[in-house]
C-alpha atoms as a PDB file:
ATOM      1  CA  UNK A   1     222.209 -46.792  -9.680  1.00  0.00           C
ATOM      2  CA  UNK A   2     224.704 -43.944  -9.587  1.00  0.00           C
ATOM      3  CA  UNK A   3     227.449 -46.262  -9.238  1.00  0.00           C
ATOM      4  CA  UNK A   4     225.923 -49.043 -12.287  1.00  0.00           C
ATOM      5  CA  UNK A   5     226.222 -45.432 -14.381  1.00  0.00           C
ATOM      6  CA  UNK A   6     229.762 -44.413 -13.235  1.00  0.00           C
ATOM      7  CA  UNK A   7     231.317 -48.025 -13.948  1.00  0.00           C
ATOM      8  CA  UNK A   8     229.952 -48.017 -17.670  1.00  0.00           C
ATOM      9  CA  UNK A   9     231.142 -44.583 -18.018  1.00  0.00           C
ATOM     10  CA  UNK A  10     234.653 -46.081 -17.246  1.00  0.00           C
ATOM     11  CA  UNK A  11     233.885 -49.530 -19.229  1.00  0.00           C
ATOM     12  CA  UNK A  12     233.117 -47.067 -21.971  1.00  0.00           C
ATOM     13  CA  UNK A  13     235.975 -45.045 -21.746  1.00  0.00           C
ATOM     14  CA  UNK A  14     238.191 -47.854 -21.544  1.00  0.00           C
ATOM     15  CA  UNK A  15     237.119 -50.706 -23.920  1.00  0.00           C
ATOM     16  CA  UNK A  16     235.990 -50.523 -27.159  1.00  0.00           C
ATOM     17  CA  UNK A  17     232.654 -51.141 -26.201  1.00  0.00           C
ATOM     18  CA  UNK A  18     229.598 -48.380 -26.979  1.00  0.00           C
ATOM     19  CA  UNK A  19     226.259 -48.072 -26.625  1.00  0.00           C
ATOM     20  CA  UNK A  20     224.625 -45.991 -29.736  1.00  0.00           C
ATOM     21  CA  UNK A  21     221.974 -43.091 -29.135  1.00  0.00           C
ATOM     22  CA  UNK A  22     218.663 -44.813 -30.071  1.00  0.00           C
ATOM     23  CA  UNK A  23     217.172 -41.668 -30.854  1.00  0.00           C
ATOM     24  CA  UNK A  24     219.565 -40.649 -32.791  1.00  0.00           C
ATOM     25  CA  UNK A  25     219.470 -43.534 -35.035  1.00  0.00           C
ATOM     26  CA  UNK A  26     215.926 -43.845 -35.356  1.00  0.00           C
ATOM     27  CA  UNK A  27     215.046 -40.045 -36.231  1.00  0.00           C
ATOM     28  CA  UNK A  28     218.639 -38.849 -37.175  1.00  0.00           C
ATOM     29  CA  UNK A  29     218.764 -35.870 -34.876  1.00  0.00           C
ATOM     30  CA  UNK A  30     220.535 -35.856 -31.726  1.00  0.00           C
ATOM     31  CA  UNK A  31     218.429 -36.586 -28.487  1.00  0.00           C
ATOM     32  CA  UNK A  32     218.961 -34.137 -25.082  1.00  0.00           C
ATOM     33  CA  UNK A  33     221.506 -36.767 -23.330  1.00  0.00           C
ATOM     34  CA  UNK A  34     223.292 -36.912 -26.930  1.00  0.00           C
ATOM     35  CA  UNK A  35     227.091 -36.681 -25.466  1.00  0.00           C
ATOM     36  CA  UNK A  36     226.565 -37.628 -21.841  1.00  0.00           C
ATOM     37  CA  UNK A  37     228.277 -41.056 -22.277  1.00  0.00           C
ATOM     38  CA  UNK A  38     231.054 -38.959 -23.864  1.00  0.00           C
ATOM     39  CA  UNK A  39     231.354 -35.884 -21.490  1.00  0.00           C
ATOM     40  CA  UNK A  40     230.788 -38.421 -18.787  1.00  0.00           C
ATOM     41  CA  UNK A  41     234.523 -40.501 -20.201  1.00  0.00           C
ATOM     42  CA  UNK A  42     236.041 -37.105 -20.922  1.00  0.00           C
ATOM     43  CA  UNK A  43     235.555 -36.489 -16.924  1.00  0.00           C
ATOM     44  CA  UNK A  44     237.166 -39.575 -16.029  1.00  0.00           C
ATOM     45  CA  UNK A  45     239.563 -38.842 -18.447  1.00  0.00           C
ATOM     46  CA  UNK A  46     239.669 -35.223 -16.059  1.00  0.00           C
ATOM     47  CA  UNK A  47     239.048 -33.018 -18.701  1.00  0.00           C
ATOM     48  CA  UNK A  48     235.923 -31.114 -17.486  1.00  0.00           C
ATOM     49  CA  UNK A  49     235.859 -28.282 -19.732  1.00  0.00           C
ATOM     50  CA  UNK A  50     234.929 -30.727 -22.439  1.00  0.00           C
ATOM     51  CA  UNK A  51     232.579 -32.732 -19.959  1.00  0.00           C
ATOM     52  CA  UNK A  52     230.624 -29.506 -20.056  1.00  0.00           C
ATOM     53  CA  UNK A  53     231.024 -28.372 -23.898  1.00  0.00           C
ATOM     54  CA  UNK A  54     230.411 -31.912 -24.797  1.00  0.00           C
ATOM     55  CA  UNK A  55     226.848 -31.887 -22.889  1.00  0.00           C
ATOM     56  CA  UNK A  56     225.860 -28.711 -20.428  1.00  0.00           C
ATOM     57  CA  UNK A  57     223.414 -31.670 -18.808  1.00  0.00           C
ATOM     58  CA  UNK A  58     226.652 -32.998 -17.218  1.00  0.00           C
ATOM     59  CA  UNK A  59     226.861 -30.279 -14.391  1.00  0.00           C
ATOM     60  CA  UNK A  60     223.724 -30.700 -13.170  1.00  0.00           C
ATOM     61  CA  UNK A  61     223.579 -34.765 -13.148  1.00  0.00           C
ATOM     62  CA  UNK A  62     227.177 -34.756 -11.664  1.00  0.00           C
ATOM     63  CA  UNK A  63     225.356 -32.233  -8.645  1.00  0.00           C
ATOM     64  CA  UNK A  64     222.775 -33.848  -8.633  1.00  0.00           C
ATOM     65  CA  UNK A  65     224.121 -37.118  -8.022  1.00  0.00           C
ATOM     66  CA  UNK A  66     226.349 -36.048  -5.736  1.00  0.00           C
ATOM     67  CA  UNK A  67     223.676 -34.456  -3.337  1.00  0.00           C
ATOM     68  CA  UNK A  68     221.595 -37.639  -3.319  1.00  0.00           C
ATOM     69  CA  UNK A  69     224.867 -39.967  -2.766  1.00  0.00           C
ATOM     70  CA  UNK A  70     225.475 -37.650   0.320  1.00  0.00           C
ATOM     71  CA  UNK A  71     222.104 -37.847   1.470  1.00  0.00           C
ATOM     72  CA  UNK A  72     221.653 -41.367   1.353  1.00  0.00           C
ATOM     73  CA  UNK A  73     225.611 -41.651   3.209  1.00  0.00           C
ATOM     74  CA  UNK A  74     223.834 -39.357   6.049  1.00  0.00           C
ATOM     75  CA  UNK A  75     220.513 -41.653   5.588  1.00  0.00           C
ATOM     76  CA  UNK A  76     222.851 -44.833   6.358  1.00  0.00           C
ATOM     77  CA  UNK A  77     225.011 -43.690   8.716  1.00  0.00           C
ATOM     78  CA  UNK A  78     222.991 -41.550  10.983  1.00  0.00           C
ATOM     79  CA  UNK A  79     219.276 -43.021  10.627  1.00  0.00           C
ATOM     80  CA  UNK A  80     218.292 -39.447   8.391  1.00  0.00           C
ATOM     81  CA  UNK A  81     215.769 -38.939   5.830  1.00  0.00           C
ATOM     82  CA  UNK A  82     217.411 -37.090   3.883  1.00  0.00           C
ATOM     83  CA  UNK A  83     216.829 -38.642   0.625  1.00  0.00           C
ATOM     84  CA  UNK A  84     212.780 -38.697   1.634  1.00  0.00           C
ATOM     85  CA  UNK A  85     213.221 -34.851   1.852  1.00  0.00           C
ATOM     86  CA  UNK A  86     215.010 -34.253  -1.578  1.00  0.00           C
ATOM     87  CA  UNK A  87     212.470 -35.988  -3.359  1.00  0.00           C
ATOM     88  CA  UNK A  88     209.786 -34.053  -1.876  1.00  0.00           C
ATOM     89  CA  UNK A  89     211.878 -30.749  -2.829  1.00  0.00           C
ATOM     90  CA  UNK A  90     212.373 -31.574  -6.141  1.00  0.00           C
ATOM     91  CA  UNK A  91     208.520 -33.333  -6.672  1.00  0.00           C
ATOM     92  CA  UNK A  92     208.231 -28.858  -6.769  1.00  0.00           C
ATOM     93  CA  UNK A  93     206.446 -27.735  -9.919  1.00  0.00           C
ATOM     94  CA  UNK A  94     209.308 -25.079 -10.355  1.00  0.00           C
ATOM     95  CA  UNK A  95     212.170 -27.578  -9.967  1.00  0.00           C
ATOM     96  CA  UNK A  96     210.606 -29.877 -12.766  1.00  0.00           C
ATOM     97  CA  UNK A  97     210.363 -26.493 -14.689  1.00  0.00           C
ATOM     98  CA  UNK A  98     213.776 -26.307 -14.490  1.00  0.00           C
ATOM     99  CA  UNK A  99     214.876 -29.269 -15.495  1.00  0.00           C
ATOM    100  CA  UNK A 100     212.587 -29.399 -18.611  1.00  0.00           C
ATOM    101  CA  UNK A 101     213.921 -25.736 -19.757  1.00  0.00           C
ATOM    102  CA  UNK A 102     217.553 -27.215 -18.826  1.00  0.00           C
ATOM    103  CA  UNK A 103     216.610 -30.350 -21.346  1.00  0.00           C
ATOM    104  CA  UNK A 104     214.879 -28.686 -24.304  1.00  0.00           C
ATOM    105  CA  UNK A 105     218.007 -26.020 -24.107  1.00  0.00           C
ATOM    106  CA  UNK A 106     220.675 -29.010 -24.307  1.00  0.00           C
ATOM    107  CA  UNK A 107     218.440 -30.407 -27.186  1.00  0.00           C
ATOM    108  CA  UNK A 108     218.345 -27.139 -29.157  1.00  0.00           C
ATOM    109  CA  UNK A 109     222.378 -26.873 -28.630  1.00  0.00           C
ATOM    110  CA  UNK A 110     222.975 -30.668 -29.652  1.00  0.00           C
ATOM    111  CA  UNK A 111     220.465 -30.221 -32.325  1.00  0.00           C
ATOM    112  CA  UNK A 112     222.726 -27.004 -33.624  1.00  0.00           C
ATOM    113  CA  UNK A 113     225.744 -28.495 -33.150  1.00  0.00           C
ATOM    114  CA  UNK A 114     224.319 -31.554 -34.480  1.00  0.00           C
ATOM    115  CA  UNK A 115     226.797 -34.049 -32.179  1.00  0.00           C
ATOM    116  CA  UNK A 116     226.932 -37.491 -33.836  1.00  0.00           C
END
């Protein structure tokens, strides 16, 4: 799935194809992910600083990713269960805690900055 996301990132960035916020055009305010597909070509374009000022969600799906693309390398390669064990670390009340706080913040800084 990671790599579906990465190769419409780069189809995005690329072509003149986009995909429009549904949210955003149904309500009219700007949803949490609002500027993910854009911080997401600005990285591929290597300009991180505006990966990160476009959406703060970017660093942690980019770490995030990243962790479970390493875990399921070791999975493959050397029989682990690595991925089995993230889940169950992250199924943690406090790590869903964070990631709602994390959300709701990106929403009220989209909202203020009103992204279109």
């Amino acid at each position: 799935m990671y790599v579906l996301g990465v190769l419409a990132v780069l189809a995005t960035a690329y072509t003149p194809f986009s995909v429009p916020c549904l949210f955003y055009s149904v309500v009219g305010i700007p949803c949490p992910g609002c500027g993910l597909t854009r911080a997401f070509v600005m990285a591929s374009q290597l300009d991180l600083v505006g990966a990160v000022q476009m959406n703060i969600l970017f660093l942690p799906i980019v770490a995030g990713g990243a962790v479970f693309l390493v875990g399921a390398v070791l999975d493959f390669f050397y029989r682990k269960d690595v991925v089995d064990y993230l889940n169950k670390r992250l199924a943690k009340w406090w790590v869903i805690g964070i990631a709602v706080v994390l959300m709701l913040a990106s929403w009220g800084i989209n909202i203020y900055r009103f992204i279109d």
